[in-house]
PDB file of N, CA and C in Angstrom:
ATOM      1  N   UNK A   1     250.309   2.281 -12.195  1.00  0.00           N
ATOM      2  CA  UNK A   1     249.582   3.006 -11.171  1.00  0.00           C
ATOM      3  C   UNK A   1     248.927   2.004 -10.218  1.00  0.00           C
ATOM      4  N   UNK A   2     248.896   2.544  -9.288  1.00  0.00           N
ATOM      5  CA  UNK A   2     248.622   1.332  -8.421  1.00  0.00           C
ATOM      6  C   UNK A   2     246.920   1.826  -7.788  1.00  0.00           C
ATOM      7  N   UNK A   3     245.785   0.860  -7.820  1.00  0.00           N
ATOM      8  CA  UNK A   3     245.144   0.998  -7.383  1.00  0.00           C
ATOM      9  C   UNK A   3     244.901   1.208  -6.241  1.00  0.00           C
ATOM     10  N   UNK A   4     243.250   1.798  -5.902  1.00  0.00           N
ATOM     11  CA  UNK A   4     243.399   1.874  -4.259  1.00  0.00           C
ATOM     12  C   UNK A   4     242.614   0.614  -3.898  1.00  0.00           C
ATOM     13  N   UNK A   5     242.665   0.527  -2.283  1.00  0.00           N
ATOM     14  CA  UNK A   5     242.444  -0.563  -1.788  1.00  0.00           C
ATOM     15  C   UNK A   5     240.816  -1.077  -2.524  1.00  0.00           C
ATOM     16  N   UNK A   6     239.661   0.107  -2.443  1.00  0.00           N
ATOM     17  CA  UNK A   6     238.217  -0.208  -2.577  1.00  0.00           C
ATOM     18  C   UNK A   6     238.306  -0.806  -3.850  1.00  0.00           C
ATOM     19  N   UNK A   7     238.834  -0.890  -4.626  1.00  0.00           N
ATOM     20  CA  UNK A   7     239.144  -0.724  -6.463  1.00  0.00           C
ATOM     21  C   UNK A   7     239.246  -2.926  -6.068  1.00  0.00           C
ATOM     22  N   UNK A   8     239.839  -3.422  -5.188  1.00  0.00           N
ATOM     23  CA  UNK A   8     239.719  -5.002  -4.960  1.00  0.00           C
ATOM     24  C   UNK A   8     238.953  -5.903  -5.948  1.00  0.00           C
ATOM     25  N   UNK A   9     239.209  -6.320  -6.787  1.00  0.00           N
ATOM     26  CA  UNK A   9     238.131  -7.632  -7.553  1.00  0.00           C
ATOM     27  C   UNK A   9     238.554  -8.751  -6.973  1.00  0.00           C
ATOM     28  N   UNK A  10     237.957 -10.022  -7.536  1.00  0.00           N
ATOM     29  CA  UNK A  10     237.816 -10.907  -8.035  1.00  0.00           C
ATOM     30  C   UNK A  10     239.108 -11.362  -9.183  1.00  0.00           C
ATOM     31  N   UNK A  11     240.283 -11.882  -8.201  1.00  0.00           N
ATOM     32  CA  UNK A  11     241.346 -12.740  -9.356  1.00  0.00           C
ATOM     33  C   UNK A  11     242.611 -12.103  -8.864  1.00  0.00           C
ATOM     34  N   UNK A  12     242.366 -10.362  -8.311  1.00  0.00           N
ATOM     35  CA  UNK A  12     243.274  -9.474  -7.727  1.00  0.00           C
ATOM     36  C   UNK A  12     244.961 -10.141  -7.437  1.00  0.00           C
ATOM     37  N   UNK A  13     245.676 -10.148  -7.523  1.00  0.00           N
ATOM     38  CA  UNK A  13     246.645 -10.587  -6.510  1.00  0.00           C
ATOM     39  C   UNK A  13     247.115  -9.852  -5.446  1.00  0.00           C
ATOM     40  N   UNK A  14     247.316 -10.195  -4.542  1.00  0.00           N
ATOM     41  CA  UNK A  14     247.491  -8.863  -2.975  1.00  0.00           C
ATOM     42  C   UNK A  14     248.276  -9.278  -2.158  1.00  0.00           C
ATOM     43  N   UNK A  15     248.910  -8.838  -1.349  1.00  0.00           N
ATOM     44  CA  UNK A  15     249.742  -8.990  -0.142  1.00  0.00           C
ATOM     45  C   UNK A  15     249.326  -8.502   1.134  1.00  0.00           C
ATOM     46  N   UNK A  16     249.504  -8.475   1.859  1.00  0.00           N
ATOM     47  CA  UNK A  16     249.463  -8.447   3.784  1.00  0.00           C
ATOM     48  C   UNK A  16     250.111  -7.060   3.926  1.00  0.00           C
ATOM     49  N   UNK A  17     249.356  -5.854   3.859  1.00  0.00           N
ATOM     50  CA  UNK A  17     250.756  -4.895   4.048  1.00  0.00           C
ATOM     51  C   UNK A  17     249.608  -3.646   4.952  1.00  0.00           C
ATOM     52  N   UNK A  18     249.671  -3.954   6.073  1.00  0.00           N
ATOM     53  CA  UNK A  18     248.722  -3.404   6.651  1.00  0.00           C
ATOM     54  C   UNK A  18     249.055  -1.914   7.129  1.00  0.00           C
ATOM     55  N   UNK A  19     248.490  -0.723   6.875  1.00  0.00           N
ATOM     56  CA  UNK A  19     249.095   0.278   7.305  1.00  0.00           C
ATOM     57  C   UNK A  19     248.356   1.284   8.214  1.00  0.00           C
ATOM     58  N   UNK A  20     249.160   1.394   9.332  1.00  0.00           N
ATOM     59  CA  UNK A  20     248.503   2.172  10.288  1.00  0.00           C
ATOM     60  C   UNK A  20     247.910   1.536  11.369  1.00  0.00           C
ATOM     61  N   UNK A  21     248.233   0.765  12.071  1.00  0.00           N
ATOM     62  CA  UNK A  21     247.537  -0.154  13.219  1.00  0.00           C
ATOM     63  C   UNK A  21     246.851   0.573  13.970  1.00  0.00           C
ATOM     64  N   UNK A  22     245.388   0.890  14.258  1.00  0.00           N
ATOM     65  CA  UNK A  22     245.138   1.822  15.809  1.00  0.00           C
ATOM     66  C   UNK A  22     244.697   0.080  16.335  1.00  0.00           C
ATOM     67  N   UNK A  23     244.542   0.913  17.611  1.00  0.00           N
ATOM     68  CA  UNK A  23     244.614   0.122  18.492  1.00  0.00           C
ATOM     69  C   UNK A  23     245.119  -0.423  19.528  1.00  0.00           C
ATOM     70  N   UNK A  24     244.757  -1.376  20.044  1.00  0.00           N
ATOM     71  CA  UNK A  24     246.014  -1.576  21.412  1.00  0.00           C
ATOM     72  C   UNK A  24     246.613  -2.943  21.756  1.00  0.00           C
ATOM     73  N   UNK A  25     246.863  -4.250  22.009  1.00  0.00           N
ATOM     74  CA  UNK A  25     247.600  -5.181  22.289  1.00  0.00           C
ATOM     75  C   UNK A  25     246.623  -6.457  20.979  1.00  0.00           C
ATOM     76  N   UNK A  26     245.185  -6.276  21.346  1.00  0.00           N
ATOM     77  CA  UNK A  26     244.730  -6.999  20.606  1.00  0.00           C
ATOM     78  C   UNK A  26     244.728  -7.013  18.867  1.00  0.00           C
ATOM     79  N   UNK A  27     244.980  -5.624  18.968  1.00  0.00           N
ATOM     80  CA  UNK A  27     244.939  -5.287  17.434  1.00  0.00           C
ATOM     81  C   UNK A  27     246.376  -6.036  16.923  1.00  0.00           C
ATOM     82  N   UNK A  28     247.546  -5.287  17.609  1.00  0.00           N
ATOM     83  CA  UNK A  28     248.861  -6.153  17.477  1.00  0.00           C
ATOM     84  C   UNK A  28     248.765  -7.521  17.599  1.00  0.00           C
ATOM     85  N   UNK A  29     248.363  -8.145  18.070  1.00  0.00           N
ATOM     86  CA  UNK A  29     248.150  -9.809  18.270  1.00  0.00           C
ATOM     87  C   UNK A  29     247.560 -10.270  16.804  1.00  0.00           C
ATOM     88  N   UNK A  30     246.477  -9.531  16.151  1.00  0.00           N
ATOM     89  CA  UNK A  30     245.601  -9.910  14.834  1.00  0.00           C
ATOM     90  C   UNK A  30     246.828  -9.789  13.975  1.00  0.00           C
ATOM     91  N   UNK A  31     247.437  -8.297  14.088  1.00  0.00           N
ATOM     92  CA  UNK A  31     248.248  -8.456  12.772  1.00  0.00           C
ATOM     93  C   UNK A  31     249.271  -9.014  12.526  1.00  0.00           C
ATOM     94  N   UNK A  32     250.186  -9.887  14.139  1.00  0.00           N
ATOM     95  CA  UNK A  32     251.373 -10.654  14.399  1.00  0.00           C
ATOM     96  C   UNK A  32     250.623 -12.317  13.382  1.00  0.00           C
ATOM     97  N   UNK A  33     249.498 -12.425  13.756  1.00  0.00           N
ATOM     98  CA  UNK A  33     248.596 -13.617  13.399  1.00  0.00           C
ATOM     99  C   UNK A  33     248.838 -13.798  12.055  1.00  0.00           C
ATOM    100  N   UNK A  34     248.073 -12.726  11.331  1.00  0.00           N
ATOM    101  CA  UNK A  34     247.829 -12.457   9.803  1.00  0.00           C
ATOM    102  C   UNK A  34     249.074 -12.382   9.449  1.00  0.00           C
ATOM    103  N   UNK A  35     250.258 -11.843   9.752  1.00  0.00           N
ATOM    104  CA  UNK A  35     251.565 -11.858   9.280  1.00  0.00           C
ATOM    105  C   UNK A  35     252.214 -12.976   8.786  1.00  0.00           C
ATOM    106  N   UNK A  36     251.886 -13.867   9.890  1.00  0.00           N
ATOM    107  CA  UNK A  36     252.179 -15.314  10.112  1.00  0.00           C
ATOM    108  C   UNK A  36     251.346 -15.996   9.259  1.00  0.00           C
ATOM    109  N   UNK A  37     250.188 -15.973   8.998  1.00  0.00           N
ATOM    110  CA  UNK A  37     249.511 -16.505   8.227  1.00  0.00           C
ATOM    111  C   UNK A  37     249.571 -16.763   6.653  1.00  0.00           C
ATOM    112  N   UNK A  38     249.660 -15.072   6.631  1.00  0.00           N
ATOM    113  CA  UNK A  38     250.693 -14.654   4.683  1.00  0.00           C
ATOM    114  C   UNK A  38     252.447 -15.248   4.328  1.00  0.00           C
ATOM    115  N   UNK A  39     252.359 -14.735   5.992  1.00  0.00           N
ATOM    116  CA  UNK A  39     253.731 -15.041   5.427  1.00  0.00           C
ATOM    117  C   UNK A  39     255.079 -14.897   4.374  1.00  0.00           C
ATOM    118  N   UNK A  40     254.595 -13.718   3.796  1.00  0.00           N
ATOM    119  CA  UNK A  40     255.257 -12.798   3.097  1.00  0.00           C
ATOM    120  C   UNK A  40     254.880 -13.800   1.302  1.00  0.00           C
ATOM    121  N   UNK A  41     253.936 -14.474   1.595  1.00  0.00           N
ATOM    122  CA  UNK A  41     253.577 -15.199   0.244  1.00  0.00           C
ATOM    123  C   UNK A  41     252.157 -13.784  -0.438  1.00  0.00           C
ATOM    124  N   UNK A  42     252.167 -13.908  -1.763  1.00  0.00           N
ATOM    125  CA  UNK A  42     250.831 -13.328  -2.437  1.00  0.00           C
ATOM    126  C   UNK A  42     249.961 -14.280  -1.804  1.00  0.00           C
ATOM    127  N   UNK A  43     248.690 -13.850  -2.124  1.00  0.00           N
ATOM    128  CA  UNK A  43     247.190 -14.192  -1.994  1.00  0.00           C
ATOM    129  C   UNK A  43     246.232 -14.119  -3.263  1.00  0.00           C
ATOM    130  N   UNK A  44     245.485 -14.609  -3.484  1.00  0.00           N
ATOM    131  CA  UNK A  44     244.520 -14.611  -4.515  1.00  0.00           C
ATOM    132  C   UNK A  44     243.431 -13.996  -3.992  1.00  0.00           C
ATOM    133  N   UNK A  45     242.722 -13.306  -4.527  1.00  0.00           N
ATOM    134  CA  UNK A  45     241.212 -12.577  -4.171  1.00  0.00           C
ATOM    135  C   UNK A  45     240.184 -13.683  -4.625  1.00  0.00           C
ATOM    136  N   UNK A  46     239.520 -14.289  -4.221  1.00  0.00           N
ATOM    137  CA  UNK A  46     238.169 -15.052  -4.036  1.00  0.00           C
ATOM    138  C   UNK A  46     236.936 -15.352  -3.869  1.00  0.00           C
ATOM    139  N   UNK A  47     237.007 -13.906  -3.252  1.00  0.00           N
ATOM    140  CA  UNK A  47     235.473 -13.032  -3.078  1.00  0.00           C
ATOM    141  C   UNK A  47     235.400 -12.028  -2.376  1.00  0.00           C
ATOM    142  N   UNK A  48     234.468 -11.138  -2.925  1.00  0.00           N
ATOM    143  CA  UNK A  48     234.628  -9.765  -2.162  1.00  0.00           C
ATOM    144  C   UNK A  48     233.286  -9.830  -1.573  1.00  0.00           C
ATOM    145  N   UNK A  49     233.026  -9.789  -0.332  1.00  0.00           N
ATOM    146  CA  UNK A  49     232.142  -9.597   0.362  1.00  0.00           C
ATOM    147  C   UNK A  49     231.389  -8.251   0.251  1.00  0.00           C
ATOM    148  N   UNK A  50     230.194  -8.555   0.518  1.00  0.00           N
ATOM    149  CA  UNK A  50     229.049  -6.909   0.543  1.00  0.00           C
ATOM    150  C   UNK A  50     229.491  -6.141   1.191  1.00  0.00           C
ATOM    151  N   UNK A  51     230.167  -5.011   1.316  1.00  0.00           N
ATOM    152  CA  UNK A  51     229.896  -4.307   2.026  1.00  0.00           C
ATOM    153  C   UNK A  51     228.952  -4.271   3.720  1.00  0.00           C
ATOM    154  N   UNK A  52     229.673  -4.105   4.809  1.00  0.00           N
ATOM    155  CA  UNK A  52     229.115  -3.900   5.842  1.00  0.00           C
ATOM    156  C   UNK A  52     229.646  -2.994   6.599  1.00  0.00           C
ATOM    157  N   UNK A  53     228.404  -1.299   6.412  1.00  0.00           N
ATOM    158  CA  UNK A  53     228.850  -0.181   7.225  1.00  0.00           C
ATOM    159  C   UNK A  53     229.990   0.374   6.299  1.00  0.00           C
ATOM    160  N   UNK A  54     231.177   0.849   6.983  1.00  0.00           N
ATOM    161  CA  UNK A  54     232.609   1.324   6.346  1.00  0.00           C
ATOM    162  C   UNK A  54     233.577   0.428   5.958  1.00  0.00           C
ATOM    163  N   UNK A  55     232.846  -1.140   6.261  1.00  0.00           N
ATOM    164  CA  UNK A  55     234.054  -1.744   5.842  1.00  0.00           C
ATOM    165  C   UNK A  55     233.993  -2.760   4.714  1.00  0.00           C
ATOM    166  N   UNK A  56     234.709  -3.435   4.448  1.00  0.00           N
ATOM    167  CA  UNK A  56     234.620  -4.762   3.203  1.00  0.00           C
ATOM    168  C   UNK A  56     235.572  -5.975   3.590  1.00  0.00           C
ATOM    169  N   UNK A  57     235.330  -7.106   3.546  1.00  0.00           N
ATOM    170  CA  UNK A  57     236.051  -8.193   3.771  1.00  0.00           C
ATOM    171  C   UNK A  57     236.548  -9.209   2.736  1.00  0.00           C
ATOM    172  N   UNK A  58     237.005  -9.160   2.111  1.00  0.00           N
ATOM    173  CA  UNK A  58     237.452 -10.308   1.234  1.00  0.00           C
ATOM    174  C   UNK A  58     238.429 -11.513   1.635  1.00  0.00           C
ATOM    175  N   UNK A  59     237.735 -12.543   0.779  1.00  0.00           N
ATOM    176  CA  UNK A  59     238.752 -14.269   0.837  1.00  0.00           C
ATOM    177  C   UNK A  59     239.640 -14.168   0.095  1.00  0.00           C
ATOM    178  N   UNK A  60     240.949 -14.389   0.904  1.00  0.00           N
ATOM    179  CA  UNK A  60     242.331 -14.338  -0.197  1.00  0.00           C
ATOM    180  C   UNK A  60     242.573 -15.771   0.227  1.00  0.00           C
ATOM    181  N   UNK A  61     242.760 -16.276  -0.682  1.00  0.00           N
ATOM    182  CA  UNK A  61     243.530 -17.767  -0.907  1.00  0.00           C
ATOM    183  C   UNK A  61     245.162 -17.632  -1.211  1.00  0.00           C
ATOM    184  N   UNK A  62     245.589 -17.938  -0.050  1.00  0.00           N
ATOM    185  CA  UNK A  62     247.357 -18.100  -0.204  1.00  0.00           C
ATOM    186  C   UNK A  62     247.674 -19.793  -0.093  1.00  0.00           C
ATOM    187  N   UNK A  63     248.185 -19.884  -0.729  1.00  0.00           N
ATOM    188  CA  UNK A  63     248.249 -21.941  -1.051  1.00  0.00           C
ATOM    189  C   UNK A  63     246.888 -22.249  -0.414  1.00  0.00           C
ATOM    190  N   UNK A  64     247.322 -23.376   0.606  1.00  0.00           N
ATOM    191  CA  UNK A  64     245.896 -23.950   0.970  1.00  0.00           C
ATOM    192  C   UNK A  64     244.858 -23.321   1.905  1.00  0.00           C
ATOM    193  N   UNK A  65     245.371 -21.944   2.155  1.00  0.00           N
ATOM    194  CA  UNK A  65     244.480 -21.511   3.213  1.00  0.00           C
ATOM    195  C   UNK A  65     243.749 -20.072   2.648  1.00  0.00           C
ATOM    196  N   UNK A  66     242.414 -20.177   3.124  1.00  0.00           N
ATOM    197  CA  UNK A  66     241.208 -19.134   3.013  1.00  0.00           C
ATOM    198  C   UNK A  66     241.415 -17.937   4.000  1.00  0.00           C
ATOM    199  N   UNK A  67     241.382 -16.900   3.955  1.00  0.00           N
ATOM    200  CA  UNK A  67     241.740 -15.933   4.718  1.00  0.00           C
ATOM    201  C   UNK A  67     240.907 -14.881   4.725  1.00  0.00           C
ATOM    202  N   UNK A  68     239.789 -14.639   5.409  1.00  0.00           N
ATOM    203  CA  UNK A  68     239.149 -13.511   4.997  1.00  0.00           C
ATOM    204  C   UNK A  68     239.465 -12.495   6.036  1.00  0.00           C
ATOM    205  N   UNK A  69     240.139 -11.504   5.143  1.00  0.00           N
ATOM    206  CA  UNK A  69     240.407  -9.893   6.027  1.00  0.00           C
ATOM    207  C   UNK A  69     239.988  -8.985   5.483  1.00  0.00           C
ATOM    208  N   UNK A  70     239.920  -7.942   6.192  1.00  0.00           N
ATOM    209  CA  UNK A  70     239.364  -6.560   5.461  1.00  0.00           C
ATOM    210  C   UNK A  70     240.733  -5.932   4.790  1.00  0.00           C
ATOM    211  N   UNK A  71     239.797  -5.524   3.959  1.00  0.00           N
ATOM    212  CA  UNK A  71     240.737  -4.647   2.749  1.00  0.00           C
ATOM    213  C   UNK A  71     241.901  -4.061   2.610  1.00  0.00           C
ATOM    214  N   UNK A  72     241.699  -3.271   3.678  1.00  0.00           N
ATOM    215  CA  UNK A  72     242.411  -1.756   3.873  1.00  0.00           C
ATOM    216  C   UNK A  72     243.939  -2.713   4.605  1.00  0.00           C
ATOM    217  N   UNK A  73     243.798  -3.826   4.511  1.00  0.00           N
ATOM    218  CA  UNK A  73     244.876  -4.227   5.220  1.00  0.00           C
ATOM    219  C   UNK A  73     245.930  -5.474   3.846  1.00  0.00           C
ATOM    220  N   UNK A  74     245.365  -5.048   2.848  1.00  0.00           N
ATOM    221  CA  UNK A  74     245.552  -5.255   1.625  1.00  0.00           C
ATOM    222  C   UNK A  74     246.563  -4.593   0.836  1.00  0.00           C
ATOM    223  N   UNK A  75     247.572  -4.730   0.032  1.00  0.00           N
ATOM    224  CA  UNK A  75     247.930  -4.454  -0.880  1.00  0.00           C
ATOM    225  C   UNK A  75     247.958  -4.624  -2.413  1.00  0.00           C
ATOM    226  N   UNK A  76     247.242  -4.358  -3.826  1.00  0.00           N
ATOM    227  CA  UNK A  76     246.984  -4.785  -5.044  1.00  0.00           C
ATOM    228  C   UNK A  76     248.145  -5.107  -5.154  1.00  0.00           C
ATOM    229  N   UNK A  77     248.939  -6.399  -5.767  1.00  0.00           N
ATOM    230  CA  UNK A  77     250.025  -6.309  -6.343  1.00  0.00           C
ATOM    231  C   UNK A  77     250.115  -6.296  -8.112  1.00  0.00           C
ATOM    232  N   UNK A  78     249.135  -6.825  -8.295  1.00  0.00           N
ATOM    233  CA  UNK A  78     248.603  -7.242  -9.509  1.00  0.00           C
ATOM    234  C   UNK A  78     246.918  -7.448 -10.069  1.00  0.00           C
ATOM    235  N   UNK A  79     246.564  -6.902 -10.872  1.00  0.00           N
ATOM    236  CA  UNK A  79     244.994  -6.473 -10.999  1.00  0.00           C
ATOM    237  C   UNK A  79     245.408  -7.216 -12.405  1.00  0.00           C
ATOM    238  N   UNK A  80     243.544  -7.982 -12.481  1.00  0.00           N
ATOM    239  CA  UNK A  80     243.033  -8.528 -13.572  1.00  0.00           C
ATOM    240  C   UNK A  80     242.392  -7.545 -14.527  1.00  0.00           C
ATOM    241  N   UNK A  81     242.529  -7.210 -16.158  1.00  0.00           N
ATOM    242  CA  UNK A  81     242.470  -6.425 -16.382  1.00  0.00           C
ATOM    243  C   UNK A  81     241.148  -6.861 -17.440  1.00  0.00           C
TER     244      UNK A  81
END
């Protein structure tokens, strides 16, 4: 069963699988970025940030790089149990 996005820890493994873009040229530009960034590699969860408002941000570590994005643009691939 696959968790939902808020369900995120600490150790998580996740992917880039962003669904539903609103927005308009800039939004497309972030997620052409972040695409590029993942690169179709997993990520490690690293920290889940407090809560701010409706949203949450977490550090995914994919090899050498720190990545902090919000959640919802997340996929669990694998949860620490």
């Amino acid at each position: 069963m696959q968790p939902k996005n808020r369900d995120i820890k600490i150790g998580d493994l996740v992917a880039f699988h962003p669904s539903g873009i609103s927005g308009g040229l800039t939004a497309a530009k972030y997620m052409a970025r972040m695409s590029k960034r993942f690169d179709g590699r997993p990520g490690l969860v690293i920290m889940v940030m407090p809560p701010t408002g409706r949203s949450t941000n977490v550090v995914v570590q994919v090899e050498n790089d720190c990545i902090v994005i919000n959640r919802r643009y997340l996929k669990v691939m694998n949860e620490i149990r």
